[in-house]
Protein backbone atom coordinates (compact mmCIF):
# COMPACT_ATOMS: atom_id res chain seq x y z
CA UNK A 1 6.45 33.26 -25.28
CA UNK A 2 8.73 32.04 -22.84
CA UNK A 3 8.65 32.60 -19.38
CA UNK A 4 11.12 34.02 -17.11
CA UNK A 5 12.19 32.22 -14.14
CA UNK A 6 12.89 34.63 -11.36
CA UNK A 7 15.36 34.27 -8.63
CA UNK A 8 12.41 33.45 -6.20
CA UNK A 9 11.68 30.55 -8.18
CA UNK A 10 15.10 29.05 -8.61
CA UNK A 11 15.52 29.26 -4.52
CA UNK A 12 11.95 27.58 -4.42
CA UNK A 13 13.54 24.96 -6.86
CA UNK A 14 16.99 24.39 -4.76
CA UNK A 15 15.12 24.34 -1.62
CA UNK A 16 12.81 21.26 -3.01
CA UNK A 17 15.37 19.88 -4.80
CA UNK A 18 17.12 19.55 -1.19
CA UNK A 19 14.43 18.33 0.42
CA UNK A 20 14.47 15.56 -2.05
CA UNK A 21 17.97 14.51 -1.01
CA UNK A 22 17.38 14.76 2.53
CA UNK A 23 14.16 12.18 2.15
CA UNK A 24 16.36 9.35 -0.55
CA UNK A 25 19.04 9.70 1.41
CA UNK A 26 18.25 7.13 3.83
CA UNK A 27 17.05 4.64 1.37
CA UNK A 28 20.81 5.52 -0.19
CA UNK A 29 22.55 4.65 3.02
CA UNK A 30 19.92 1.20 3.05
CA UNK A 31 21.07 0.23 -0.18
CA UNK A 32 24.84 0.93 0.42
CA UNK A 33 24.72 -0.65 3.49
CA UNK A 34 23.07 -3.88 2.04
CA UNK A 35 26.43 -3.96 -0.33
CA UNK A 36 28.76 -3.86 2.94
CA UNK A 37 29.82 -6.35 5.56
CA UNK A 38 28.45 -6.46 9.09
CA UNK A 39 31.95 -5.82 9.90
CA UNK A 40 32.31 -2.54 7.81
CA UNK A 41 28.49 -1.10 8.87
CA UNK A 42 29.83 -1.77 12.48
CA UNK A 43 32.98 -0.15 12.39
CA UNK A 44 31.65 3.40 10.14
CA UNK A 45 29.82 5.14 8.24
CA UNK A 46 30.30 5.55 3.89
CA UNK A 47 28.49 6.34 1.01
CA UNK A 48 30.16 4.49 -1.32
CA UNK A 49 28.97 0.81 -1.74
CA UNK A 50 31.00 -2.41 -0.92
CA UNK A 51 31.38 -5.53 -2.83
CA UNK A 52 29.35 -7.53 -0.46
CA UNK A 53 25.92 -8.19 -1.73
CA UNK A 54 26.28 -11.80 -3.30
CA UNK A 55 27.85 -12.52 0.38
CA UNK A 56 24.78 -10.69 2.59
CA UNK A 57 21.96 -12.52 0.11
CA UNK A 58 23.53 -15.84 0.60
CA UNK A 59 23.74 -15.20 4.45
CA UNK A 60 20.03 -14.11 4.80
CA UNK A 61 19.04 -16.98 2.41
CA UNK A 62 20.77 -19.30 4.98
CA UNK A 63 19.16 -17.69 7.95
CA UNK A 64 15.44 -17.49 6.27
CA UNK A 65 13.70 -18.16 2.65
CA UNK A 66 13.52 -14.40 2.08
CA UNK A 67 12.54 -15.14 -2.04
CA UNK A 68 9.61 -17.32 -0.46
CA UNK A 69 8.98 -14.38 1.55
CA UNK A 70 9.06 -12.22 -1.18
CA UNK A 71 6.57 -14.00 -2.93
CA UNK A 72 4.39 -14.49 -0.23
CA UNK A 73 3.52 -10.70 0.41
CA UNK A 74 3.62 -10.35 -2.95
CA UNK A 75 0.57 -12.34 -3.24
CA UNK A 76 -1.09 -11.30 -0.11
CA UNK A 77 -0.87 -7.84 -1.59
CA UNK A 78 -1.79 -7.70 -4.66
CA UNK A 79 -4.38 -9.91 -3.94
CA UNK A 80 -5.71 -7.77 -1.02
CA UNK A 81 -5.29 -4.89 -2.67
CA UNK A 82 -7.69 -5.80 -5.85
CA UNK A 83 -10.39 -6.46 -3.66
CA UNK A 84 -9.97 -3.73 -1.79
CA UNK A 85 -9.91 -1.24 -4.59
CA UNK A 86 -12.64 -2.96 -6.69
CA UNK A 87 -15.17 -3.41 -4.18
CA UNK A 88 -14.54 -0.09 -2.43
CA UNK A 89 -15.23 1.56 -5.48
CA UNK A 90 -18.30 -0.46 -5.81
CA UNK A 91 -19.69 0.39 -2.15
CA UNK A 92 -18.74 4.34 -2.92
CA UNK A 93 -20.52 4.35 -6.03
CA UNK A 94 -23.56 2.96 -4.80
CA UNK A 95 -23.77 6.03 -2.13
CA UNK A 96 -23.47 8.26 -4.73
CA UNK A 97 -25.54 6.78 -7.66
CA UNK A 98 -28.53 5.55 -5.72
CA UNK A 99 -30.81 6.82 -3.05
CA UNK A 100 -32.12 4.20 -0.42
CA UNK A 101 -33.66 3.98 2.76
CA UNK A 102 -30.89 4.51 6.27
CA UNK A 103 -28.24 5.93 3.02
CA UNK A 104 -27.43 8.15 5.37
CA UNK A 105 -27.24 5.94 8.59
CA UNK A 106 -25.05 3.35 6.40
CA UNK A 107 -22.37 6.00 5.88
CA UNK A 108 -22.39 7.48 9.08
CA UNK A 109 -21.61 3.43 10.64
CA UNK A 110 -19.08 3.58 7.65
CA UNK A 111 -17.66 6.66 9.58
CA UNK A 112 -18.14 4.58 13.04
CA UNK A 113 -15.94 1.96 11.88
CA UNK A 114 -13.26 3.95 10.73
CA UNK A 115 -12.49 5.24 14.18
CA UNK A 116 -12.05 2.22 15.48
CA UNK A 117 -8.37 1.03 16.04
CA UNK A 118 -8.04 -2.59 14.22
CA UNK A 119 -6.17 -3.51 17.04
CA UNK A 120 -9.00 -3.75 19.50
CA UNK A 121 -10.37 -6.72 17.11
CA UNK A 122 -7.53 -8.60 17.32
CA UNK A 123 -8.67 -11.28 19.64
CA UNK A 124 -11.91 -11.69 17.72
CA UNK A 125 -10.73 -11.73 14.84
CA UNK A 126 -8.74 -14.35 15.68
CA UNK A 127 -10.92 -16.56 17.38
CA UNK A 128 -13.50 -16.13 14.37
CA UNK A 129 -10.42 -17.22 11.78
CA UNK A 130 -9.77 -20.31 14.13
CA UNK A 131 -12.87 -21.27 14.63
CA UNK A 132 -13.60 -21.11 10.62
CA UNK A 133 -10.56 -23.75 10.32
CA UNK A 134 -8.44 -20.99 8.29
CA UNK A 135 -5.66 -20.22 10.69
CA UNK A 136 -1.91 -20.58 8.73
CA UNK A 137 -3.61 -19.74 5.59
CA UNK A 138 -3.76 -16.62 3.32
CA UNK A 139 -7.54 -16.50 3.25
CA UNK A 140 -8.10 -14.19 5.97
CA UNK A 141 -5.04 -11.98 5.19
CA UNK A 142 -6.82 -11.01 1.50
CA UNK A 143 -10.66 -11.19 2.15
CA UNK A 144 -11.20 -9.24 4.87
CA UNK A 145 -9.67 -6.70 2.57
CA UNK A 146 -12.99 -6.17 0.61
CA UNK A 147 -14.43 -4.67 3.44
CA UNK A 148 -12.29 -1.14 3.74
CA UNK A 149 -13.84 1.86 5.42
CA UNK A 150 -11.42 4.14 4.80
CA UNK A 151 -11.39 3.59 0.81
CA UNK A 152 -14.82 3.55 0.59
CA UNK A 153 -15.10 6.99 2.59
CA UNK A 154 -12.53 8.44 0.52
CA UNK A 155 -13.45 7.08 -2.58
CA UNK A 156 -16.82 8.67 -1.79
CA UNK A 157 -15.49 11.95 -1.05
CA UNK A 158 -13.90 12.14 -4.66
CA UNK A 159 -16.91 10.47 -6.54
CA UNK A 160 -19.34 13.18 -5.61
CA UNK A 161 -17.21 15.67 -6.69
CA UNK A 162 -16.19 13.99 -9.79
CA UNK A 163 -19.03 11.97 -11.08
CA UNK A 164 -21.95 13.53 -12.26
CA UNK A 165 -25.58 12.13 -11.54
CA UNK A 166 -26.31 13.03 -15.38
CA UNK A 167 -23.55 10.89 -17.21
CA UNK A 168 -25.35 7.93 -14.92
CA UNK A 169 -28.93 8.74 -15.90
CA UNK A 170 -27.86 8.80 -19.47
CA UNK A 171 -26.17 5.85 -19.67
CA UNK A 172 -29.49 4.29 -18.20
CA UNK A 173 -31.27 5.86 -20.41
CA UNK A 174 -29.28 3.81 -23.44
CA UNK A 175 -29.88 0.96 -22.11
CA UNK A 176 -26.65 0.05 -20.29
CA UNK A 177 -26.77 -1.92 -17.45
CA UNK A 178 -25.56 -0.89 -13.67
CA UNK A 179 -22.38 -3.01 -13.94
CA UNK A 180 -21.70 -1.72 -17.07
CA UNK A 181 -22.06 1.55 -16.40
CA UNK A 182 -19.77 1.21 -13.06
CA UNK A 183 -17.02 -0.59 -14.85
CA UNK A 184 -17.36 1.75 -18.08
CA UNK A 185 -17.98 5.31 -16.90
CA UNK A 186 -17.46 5.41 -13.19
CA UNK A 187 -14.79 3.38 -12.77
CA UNK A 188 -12.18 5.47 -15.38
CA UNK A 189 -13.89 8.54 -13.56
CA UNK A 190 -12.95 7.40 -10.09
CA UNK A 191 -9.47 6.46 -11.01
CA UNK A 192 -7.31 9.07 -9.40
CA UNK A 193 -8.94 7.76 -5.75
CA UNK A 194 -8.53 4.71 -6.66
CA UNK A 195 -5.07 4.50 -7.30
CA UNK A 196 -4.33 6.94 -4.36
CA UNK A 197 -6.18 4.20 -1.89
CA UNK A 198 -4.79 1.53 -3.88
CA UNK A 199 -1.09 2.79 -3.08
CA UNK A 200 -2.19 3.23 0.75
CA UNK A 201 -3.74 -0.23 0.84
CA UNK A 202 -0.38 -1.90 -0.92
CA UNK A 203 1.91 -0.07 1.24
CA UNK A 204 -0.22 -1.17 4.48
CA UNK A 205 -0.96 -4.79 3.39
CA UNK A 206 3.02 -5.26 2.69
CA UNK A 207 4.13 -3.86 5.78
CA UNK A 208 1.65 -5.97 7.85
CA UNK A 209 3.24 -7.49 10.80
CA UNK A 210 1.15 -8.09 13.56
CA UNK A 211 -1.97 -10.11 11.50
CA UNK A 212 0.44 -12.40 9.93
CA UNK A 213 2.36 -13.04 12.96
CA UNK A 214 -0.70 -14.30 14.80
CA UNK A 215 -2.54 -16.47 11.89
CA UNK A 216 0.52 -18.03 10.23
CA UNK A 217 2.53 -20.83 11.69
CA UNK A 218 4.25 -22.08 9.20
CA UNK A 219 7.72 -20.65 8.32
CA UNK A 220 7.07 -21.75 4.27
CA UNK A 221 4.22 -19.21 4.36
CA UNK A 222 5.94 -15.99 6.28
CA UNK A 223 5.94 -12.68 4.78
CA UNK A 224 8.97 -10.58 4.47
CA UNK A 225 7.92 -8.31 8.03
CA UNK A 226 8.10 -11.66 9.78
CA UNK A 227 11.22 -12.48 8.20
CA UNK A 228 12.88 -9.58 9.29
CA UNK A 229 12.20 -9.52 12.29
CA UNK A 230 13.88 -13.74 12.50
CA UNK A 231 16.93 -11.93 10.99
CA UNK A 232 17.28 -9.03 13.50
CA UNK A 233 16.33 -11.07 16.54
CA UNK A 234 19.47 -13.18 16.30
CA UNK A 235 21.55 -11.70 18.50
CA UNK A 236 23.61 -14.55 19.05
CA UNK A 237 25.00 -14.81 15.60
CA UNK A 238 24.02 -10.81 14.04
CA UNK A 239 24.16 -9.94 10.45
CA UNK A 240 23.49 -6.50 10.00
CA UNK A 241 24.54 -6.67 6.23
CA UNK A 242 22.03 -9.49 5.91
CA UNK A 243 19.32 -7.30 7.88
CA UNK A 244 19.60 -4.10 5.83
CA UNK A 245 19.53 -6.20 2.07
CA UNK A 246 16.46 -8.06 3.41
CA UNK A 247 14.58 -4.12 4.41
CA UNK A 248 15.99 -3.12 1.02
CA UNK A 249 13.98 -5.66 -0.76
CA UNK A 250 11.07 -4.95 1.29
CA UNK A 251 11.19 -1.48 0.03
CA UNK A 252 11.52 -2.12 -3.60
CA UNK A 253 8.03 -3.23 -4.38
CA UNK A 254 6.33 0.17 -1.90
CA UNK A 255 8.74 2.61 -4.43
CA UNK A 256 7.97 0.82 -7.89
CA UNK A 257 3.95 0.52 -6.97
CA UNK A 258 4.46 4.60 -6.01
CA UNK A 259 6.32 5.44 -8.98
CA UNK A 260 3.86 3.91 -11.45
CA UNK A 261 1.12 5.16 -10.07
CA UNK A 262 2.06 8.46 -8.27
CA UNK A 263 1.18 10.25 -11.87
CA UNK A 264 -2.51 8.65 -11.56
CA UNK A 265 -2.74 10.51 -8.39
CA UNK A 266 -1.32 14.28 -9.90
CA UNK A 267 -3.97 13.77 -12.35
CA UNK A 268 -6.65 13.60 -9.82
CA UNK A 269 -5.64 16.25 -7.84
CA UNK A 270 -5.51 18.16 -11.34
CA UNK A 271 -8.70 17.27 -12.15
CA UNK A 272 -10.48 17.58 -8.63
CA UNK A 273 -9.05 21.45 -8.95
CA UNK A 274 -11.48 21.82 -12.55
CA UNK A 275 -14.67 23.53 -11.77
CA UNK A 276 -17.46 22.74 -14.36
C-alpha cells in the first residue's frame, strides 16, 4: 500500500530541501572561488568557476608546503582520534560494567573537568611538554587525546541506555574474557557514540590552531590551520585565490569523514529511540 504524500509534506520537503542550499552554498562559493584569480574574487562576485586552479595551487605551493601540511594533520588526526575513541570507550564501559569504590566521585571529577575551558591550561601544558623535551613534535598533539572527558561522558550516556548488564554477565559466564567481551559485544554496541564523538574529535583535532602554533617550530611539521593563516597574513603580496583553495582542502577531509560516517550516527539515534 502506498502512501500518499500530502501537500503538507511536500512544503516540509521544499522547505528542507532549501535549507540545504542555503548551508552548501558557501562551501560552493569556496570551491568556485578557489578556481578564480585574486583579481576576479576582488573585482565580483560569480557562481560559475574559473580556469584558475592549476595557477592558485602552484601559488600557495610557492608561498607554503600545503601537501606537507596536508599530511601532517592528517596524521595528527587520525592518530588522535583512534585513541580518543578507543580508550574513551574503554573508560565509559568500565562505569557501566563494573561497580567500584568513589564510581561515583570518578564521574562526577569526569564532569569537573569538562567545564573547564582548555585554554586556562595552556601555559601548563606547555611548560610540562617543554620540560618533557617534546616541544616541535607530534607526541603531545595525539596522546593527550586518550584522555577525553567529553567522549567518555557521552559515550557513557549512550552505553547505559544501550548495553545491557545481562549480555555482559553472560558472556562472563562463557568464559570470555573482559577485553574480549569489550572489543566483541560492547564495542559494536557502542558504535553509534562512537562514531558521533569520533566525527567531533576529527573535526576539532583538524581545525586545531592554537596547540600547534605554540609546540611546533618547525615549518616542515605545520598543519594546514597554521598554514593558512602564513597565506592570509601576507598582506604585502595577497593571494586570495591561493587562500580560498588552501580552506577548500582543509574542508575536504571534515565532509568525507561526515559523509561516511553520518549514517553510523542515524542508526544510533534509530536505535537509542527502541524501547526493549
Amino acid at each position: 500500500m502506498t502512501k500518499k504524500i500530502t501537500g503538507k509534506k511536500i512544503g516540509l520537503y521544499a522547505f528542507l530541501m532549501i535549507l540545504a542550499l542555503i548551508t552548501f552554498f558557501p562551501f560552493y562559493i569556496m570551491i568556485v572561488n578557489a578556481t578564480r584569480s585574486t583579481g576576479d574574487i576582488m573585482s565580483g562576485f560569480s557562481l560559475i568557476p574559473s580556469t584558475f586552479l592549476a595557477e592558485n595551487f602552484k601559488d600557495m605551493q610557492a608561498r607554503v608546503d600545503a601537501v606537507a601540511a596536508f599530511k601532517n594533520s592528517l596524521i595528527i588526526a587520525t592518530l588522535s582520534t583512534a585513541l580518543t575513541c578507543y580508550f574513551s570507550s574503554l573508560t565509559a564501559y568500565a562505569f557501566v560494567a563494573y561497580d567500584f569504590k568513589y564510581k561515583n566521585a570518578l564521574f562526577g571529577a569526569v564532569l569537573v573537568i569538562m567545564m573547564i575551558p582548555s585554554q586556562l591550561s595552556i601555559i601548563g601544558f606547555y611548560k610540562f611538554v617543554k620540560n618533557m623535551n617534546l616541544l616541535n613534535s607530534y607526541v603531545p598533539l595525539i596522546v593527550p587525546a586518550i584522555a577525553s572527558a567529553a567522549t567518555v561522558f557521552f559515550i557513557k550516556q549512550y552505553t547505559e541506555s544501550a548495553l545491557s548488564r545481562s549480555i555482559i554477565e553472560s558472556a562472563r559466564i562463557d568464559g570470555a574474557s573482559e577485553f574480549g567481551i569489550f572489543n566483541r559485544i560492547a564495542l559494536p554496541i557502542m558504535s553509534p557514540a562512537i562514531f558521533t564523538m569520533g566525527i567531533t574529535s576529527f573535526v576539532g583535532s583538524w581545525n586545531n590552531y592554537l596547540t600547534p602554533l605554540i609546540l611546533l617550530s618547525d615549518p616542515k611539521k605545520y598543519t594546514l590551520p597554521l598554514i593558512i593563516r602564513i597565506i592570509n597574513s601576507d598582506v604585502q603580496d595577497p593571494s586570495v585565490g591561493a587562500m580560498y583553495l588552501s580552506i577548500a582542502i582543509s574542508i575536504v577531509p571534515i565532509m568525507v569523514v561526515f559523509f561516511m560516517f553520518s549514517r553510523y550516527i542515524i542508526d544510533g539515534v534509530g536505535s537509542g529511540g527502541e524501547k526493549e
